[in-house]
PDB file of N, CA and C in Angstrom:
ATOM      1  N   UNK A   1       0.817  -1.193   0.000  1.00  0.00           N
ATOM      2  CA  UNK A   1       0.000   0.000   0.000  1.00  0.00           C
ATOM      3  C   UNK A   1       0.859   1.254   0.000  1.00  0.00           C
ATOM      4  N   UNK A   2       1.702   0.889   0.876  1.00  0.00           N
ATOM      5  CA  UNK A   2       2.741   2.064   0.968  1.00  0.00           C
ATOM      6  C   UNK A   2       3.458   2.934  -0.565  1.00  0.00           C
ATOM      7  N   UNK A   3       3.390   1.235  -1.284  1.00  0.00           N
ATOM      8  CA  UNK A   3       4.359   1.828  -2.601  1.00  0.00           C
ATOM      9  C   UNK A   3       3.645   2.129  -3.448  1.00  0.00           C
ATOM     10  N   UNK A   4       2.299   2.221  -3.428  1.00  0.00           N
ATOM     11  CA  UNK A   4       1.488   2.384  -4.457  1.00  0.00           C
ATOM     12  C   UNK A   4       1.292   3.872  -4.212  1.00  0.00           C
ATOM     13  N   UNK A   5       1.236   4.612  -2.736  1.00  0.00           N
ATOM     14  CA  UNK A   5       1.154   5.745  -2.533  1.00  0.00           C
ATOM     15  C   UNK A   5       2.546   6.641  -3.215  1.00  0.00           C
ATOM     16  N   UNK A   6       3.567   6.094  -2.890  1.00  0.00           N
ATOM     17  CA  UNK A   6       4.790   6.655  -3.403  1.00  0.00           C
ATOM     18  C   UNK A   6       4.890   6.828  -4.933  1.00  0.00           C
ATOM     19  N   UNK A   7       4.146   5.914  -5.531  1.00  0.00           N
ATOM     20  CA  UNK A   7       4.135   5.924  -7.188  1.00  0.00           C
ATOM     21  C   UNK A   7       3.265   6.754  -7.321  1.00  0.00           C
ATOM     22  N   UNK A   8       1.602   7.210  -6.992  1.00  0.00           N
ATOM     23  CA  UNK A   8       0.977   7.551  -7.561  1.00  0.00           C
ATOM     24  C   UNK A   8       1.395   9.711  -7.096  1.00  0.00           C
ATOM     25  N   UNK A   9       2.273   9.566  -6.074  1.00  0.00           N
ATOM     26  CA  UNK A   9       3.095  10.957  -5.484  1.00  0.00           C
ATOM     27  C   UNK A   9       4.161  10.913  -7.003  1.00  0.00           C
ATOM     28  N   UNK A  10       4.694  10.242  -6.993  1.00  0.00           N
ATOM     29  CA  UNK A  10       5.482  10.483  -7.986  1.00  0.00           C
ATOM     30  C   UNK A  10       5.084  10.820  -9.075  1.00  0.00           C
ATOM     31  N   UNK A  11       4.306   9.824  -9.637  1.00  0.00           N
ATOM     32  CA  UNK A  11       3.826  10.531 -11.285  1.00  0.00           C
ATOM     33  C   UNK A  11       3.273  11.759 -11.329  1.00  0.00           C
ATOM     34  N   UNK A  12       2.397  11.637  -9.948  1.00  0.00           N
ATOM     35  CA  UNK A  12       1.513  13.601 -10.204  1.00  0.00           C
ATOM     36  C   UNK A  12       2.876  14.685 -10.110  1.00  0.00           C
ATOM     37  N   UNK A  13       3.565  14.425  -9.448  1.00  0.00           N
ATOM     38  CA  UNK A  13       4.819  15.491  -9.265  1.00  0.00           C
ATOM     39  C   UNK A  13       5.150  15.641 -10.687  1.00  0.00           C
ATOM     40  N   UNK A  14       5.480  14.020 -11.529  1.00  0.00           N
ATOM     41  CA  UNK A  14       6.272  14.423 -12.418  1.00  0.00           C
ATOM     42  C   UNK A  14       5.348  15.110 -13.586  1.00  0.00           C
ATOM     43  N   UNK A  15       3.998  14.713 -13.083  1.00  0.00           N
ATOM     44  CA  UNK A  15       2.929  15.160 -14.742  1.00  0.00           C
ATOM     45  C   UNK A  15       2.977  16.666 -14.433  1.00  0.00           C
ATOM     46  N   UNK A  16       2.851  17.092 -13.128  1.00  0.00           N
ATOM     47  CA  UNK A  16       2.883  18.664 -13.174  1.00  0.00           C
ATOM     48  C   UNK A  16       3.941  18.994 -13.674  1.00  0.00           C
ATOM     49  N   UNK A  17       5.550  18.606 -13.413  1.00  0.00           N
ATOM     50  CA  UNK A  17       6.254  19.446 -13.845  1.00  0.00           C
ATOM     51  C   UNK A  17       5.971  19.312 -15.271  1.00  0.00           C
ATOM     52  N   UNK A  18       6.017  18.351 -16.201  1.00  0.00           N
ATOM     53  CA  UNK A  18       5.518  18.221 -17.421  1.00  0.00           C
ATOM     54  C   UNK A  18       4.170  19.238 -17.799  1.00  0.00           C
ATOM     55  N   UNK A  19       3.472  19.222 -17.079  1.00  0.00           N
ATOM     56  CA  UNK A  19       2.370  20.163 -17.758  1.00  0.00           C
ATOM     57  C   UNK A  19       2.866  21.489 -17.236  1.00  0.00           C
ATOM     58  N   UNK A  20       3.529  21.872 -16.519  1.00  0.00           N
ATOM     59  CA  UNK A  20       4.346  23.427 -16.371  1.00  0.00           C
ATOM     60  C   UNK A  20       4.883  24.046 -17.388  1.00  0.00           C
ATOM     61  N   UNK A  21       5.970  22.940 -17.803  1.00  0.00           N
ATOM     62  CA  UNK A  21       6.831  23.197 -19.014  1.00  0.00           C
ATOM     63  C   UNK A  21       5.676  23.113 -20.336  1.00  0.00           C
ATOM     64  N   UNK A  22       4.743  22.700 -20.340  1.00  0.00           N
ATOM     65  CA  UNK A  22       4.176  22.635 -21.639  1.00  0.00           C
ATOM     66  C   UNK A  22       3.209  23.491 -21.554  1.00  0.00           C
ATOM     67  N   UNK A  23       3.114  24.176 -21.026  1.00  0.00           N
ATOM     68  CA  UNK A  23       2.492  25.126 -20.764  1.00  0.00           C
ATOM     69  C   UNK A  23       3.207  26.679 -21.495  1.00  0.00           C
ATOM     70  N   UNK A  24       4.404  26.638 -21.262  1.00  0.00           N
ATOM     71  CA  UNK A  24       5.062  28.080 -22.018  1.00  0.00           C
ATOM     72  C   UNK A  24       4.745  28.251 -23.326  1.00  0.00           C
ATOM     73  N   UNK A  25       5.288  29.323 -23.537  1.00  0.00           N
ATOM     74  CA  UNK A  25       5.448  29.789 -24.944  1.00  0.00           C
ATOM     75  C   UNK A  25       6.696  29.921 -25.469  1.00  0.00           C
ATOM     76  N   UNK A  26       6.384  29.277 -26.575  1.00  0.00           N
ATOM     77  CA  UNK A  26       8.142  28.765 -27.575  1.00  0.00           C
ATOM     78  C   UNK A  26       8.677  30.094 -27.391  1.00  0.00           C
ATOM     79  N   UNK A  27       9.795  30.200 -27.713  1.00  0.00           N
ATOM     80  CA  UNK A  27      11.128  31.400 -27.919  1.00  0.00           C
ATOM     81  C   UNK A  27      10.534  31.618 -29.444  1.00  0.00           C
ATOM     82  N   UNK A  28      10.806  33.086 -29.806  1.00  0.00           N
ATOM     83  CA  UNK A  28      10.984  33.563 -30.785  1.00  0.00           C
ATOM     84  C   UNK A  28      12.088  32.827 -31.343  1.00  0.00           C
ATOM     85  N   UNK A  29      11.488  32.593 -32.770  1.00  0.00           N
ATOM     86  CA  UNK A  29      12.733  32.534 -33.497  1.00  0.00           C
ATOM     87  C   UNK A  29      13.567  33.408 -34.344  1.00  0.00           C
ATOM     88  N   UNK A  30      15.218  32.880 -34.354  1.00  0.00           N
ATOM     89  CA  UNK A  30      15.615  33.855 -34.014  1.00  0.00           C
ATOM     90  C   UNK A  30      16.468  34.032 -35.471  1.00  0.00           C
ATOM     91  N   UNK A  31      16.764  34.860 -36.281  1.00  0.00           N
ATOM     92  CA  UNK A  31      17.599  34.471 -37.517  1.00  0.00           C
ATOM     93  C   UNK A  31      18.970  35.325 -37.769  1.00  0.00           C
ATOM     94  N   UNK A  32      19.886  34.302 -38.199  1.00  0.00           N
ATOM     95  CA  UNK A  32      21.032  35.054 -38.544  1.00  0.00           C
ATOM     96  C   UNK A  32      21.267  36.349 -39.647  1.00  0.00           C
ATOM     97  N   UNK A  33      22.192  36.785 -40.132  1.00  0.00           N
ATOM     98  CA  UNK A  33      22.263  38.042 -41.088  1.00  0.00           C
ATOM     99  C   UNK A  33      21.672  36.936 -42.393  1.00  0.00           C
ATOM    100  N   UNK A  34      22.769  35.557 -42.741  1.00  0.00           N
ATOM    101  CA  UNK A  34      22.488  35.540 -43.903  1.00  0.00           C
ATOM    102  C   UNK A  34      21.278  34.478 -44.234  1.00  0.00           C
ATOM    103  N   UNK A  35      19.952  34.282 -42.862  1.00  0.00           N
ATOM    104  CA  UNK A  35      18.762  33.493 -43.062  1.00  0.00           C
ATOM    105  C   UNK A  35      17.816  34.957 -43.898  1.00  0.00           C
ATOM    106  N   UNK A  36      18.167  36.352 -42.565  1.00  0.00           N
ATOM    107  CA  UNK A  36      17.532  37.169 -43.342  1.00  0.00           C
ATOM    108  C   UNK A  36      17.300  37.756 -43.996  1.00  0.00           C
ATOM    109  N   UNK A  37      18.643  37.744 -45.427  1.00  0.00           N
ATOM    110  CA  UNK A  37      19.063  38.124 -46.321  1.00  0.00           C
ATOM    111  C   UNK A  37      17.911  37.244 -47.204  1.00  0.00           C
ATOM    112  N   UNK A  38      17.607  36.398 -46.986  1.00  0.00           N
ATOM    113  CA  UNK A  38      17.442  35.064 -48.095  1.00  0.00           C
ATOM    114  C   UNK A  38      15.805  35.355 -48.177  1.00  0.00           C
ATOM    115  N   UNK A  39      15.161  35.495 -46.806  1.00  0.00           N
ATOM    116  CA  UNK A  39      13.774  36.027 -46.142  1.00  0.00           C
ATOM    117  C   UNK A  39      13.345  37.338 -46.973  1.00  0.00           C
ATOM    118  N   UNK A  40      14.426  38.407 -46.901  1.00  0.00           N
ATOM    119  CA  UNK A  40      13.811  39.387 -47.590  1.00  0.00           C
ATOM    120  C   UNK A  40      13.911  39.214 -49.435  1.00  0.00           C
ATOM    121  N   UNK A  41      14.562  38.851 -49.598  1.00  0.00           N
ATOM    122  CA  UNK A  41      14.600  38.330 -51.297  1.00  0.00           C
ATOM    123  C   UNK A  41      13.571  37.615 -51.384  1.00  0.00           C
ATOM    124  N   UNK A  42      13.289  36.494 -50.920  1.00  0.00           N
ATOM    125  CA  UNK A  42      12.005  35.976 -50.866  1.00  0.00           C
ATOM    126  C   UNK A  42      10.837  36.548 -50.936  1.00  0.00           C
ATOM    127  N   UNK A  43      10.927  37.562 -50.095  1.00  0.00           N
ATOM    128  CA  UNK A  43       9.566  38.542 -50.154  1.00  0.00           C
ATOM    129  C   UNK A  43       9.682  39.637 -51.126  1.00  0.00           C
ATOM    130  N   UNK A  44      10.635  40.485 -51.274  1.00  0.00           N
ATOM    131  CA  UNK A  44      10.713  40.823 -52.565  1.00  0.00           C
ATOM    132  C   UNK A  44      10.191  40.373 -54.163  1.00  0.00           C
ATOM    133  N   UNK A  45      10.869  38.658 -54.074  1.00  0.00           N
ATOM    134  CA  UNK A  45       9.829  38.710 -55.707  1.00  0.00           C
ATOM    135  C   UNK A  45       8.889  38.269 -54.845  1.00  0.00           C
ATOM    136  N   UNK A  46       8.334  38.016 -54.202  1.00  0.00           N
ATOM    137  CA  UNK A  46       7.014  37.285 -54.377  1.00  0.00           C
ATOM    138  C   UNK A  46       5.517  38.860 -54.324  1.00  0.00           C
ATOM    139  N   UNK A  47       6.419  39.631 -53.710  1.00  0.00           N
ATOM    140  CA  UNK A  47       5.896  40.950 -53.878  1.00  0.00           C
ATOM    141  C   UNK A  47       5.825  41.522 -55.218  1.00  0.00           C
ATOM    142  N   UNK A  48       6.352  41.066 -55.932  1.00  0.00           N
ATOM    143  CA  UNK A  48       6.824  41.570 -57.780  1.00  0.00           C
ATOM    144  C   UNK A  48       6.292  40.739 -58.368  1.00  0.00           C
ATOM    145  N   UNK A  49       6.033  39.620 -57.864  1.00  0.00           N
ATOM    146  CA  UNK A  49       5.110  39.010 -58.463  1.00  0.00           C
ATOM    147  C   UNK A  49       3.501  39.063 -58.377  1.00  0.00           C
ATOM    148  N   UNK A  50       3.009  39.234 -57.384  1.00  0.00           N
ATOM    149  CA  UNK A  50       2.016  39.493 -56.544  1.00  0.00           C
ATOM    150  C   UNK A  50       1.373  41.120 -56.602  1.00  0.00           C
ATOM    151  N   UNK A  51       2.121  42.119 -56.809  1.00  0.00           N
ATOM    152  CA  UNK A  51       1.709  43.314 -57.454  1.00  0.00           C
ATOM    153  C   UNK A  51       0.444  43.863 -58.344  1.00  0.00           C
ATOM    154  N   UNK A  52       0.991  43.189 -59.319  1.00  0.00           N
ATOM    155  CA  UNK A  52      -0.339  43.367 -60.691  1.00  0.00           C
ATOM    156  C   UNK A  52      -1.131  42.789 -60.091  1.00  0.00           C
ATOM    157  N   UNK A  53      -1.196  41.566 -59.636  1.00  0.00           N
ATOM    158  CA  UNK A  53      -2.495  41.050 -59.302  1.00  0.00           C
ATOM    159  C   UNK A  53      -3.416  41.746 -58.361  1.00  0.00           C
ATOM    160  N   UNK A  54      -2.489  42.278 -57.275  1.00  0.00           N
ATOM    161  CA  UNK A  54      -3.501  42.529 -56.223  1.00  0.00           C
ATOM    162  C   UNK A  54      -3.844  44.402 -56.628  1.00  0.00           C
ATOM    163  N   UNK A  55      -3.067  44.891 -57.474  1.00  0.00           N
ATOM    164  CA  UNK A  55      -2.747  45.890 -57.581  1.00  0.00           C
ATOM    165  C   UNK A  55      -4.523  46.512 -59.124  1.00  0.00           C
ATOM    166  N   UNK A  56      -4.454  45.012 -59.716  1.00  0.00           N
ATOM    167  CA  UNK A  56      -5.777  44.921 -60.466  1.00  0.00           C
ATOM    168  C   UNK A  56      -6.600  44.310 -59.583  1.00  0.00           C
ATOM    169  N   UNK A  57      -6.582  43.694 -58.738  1.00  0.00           N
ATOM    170  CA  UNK A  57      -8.086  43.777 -57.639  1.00  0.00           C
ATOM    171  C   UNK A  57      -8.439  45.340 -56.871  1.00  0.00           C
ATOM    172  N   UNK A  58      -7.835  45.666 -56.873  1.00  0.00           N
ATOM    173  CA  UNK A  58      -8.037  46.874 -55.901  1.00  0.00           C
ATOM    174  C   UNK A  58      -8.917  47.864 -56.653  1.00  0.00           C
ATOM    175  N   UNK A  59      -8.330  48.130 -57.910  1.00  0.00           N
ATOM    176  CA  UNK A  59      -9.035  48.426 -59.249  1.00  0.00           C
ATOM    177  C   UNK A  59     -10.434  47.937 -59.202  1.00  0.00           C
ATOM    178  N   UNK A  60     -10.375  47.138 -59.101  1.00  0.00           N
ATOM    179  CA  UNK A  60     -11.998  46.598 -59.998  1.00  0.00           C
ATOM    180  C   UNK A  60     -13.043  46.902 -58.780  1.00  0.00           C
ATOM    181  N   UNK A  61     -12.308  46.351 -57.333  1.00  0.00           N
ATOM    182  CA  UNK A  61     -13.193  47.017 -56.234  1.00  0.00           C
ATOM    183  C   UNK A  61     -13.161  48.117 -55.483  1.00  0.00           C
ATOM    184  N   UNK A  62     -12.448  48.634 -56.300  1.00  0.00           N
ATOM    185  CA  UNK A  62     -12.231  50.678 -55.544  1.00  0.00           C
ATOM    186  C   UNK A  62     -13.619  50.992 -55.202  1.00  0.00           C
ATOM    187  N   UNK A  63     -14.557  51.030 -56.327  1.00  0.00           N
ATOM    188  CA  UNK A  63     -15.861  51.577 -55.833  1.00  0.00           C
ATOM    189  C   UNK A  63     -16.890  50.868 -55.688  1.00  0.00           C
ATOM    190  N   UNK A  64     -16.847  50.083 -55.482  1.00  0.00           N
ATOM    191  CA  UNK A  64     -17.905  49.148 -54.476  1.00  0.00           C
ATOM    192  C   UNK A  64     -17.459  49.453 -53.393  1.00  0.00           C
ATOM    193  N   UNK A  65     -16.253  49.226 -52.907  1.00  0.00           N
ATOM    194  CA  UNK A  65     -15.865  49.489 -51.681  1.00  0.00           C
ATOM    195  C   UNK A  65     -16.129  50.652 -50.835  1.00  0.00           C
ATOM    196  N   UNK A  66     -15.658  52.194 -52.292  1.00  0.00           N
ATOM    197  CA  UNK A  66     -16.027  53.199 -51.360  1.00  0.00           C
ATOM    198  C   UNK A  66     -17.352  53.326 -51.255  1.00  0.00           C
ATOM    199  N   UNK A  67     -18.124  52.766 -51.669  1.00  0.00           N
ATOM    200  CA  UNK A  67     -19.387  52.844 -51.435  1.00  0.00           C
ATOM    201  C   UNK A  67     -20.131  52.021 -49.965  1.00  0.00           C
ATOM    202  N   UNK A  68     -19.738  51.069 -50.377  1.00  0.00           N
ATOM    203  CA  UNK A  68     -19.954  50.073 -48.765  1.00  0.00           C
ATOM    204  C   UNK A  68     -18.952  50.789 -47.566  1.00  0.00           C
ATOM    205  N   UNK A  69     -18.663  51.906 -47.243  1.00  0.00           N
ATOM    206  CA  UNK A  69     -17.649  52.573 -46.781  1.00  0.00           C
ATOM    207  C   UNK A  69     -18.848  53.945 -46.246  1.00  0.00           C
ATOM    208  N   UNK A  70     -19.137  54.365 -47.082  1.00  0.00           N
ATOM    209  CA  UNK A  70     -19.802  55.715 -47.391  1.00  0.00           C
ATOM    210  C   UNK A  70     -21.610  54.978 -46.494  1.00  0.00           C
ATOM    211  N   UNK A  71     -21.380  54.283 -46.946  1.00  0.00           N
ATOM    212  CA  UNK A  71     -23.058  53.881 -46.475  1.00  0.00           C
ATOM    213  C   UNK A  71     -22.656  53.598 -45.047  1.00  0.00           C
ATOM    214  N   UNK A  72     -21.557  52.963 -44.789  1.00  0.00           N
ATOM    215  CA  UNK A  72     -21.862  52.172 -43.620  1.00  0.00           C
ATOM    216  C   UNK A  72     -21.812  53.474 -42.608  1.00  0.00           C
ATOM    217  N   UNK A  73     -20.775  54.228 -43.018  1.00  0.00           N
ATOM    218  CA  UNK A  73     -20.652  55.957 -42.441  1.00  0.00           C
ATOM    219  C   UNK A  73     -22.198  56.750 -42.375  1.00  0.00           C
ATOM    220  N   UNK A  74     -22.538  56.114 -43.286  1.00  0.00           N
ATOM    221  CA  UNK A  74     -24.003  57.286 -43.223  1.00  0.00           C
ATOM    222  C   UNK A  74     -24.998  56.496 -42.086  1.00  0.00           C
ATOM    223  N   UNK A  75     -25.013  55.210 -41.851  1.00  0.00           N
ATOM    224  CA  UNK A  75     -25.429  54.395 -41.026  1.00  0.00           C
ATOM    225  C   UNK A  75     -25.377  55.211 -39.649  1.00  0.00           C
ATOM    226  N   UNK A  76     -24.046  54.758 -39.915  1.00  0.00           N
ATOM    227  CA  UNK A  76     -23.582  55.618 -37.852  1.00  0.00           C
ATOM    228  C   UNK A  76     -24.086  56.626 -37.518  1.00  0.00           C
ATOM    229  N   UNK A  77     -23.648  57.297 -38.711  1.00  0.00           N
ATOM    230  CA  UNK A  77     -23.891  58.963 -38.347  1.00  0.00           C
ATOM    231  C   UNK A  77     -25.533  59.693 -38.052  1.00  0.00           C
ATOM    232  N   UNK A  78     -26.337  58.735 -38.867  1.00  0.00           N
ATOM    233  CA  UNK A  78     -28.075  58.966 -38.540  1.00  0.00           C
ATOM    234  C   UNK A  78     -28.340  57.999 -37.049  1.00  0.00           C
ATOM    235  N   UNK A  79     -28.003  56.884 -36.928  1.00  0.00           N
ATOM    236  CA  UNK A  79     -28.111  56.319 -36.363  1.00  0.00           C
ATOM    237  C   UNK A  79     -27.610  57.614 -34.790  1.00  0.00           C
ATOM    238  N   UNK A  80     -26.718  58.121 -34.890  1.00  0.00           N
ATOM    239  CA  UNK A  80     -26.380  58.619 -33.779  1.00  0.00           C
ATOM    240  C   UNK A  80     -27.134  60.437 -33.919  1.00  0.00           C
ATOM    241  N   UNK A  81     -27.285  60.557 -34.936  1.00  0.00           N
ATOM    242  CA  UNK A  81     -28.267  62.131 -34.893  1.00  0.00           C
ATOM    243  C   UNK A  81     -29.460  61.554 -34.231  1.00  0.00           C
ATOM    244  N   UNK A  82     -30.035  60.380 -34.770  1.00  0.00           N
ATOM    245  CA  UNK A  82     -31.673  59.589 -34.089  1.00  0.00           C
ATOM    246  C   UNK A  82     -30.949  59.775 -32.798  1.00  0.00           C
ATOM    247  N   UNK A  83     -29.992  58.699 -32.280  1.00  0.00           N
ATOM    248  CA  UNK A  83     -30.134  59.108 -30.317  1.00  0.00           C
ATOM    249  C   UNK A  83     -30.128  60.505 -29.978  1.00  0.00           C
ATOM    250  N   UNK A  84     -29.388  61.850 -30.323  1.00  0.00           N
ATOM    251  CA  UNK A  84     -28.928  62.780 -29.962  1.00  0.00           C
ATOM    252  C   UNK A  84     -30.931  63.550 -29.746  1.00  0.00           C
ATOM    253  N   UNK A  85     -31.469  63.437 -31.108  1.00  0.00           N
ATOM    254  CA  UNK A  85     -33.282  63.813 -31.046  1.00  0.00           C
ATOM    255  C   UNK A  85     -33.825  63.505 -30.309  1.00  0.00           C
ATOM    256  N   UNK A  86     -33.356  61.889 -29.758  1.00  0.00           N
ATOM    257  CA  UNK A  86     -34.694  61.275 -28.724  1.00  0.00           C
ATOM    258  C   UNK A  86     -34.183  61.968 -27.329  1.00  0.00           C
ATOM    259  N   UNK A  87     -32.845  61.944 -27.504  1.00  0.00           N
ATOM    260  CA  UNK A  87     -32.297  62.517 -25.940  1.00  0.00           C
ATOM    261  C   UNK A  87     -32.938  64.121 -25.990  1.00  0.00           C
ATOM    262  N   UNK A  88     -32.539  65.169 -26.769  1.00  0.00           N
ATOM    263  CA  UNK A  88     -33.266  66.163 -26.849  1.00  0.00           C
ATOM    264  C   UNK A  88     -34.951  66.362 -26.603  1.00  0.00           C
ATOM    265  N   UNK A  89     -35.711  65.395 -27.285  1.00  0.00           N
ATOM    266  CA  UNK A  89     -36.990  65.620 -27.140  1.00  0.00           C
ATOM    267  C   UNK A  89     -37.242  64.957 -25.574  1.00  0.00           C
ATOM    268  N   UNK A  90     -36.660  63.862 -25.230  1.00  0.00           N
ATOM    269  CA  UNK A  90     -36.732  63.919 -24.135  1.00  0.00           C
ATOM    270  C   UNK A  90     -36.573  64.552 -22.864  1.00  0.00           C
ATOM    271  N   UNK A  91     -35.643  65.425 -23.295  1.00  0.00           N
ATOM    272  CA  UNK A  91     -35.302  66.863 -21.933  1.00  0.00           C
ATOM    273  C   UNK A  91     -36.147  67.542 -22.142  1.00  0.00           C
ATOM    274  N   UNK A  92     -36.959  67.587 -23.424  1.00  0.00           N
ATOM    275  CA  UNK A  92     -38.048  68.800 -23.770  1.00  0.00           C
ATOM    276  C   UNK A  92     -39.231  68.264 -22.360  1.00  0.00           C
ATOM    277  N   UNK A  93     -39.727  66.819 -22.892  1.00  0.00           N
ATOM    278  CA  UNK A  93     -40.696  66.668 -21.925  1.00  0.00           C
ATOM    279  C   UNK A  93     -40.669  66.652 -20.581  1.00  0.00           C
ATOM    280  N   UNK A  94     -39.228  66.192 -20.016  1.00  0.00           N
ATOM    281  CA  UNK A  94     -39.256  66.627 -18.572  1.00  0.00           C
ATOM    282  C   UNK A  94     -39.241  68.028 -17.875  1.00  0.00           C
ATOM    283  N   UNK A  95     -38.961  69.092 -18.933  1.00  0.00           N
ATOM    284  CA  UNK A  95     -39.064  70.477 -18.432  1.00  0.00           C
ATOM    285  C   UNK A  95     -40.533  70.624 -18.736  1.00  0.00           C
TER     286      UNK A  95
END
C-alpha cells in the first residue's frame, strides 16, 4: 500500500512538472544576417510578383468598396443624430 502511494506521489509530481513546461510559450525565433538576407529576397519577388495582381483587384473594387464605406458611415452617423433627437426631445418633456 505504501508503494502504491509513493508511485501515484510520484507521477503527479512528475505530470505537473511536465504540464508546467508545456504550458510556455516557444522562444521567438531567431535568424542570422544571412537566413535574413534570403527572407527578404524571398519577399521581394514574391511581392513583384504578386503586385499586378492585387494591384488589379483593388481596381476593380475601388468603388464598391467606397461605397460600402460611405453607407456604412451614413449608417452611424443617422443612427447617432436619431439618439442625440430622442435625448433632446426627451429633456423637452421633462421640463
Amino acid at each position: 500500500m505504501k508503494i502504491n502511494i509513493i508511485k501515484i506521489f510520484s507521477l503527479s509530481v512528475v505530470l505537473s512538472i511536465l504540464l508546467a513546461f508545456g504550458c510556455t510559450e516557444p522562444p521567438t525565433p531567431t535568424l542570422n544576417s544571412k537566413e535574413r538576407r534570403l527572407v527578404d529576397s524571398l519577399y521581394k519577388d514574391s511581392i513583384q510578383v504578386l503586385r499586378p495582381l492585387l494591384d488589379s483587384l483593388c481596381d476593380l473594387n475601388f468603388d464598391g468598396d467606397v461605397a460600402f464605406a460611405v453607407d456604412s458611415m451614413m449608417e452611424i452617423r443617422l443612427a447617432e443624430i436619431r439618439k442625440q433627437l430622442a435625448r433632446i426631445s426627451q429633456l423637452k418633456r421633462q421640463n
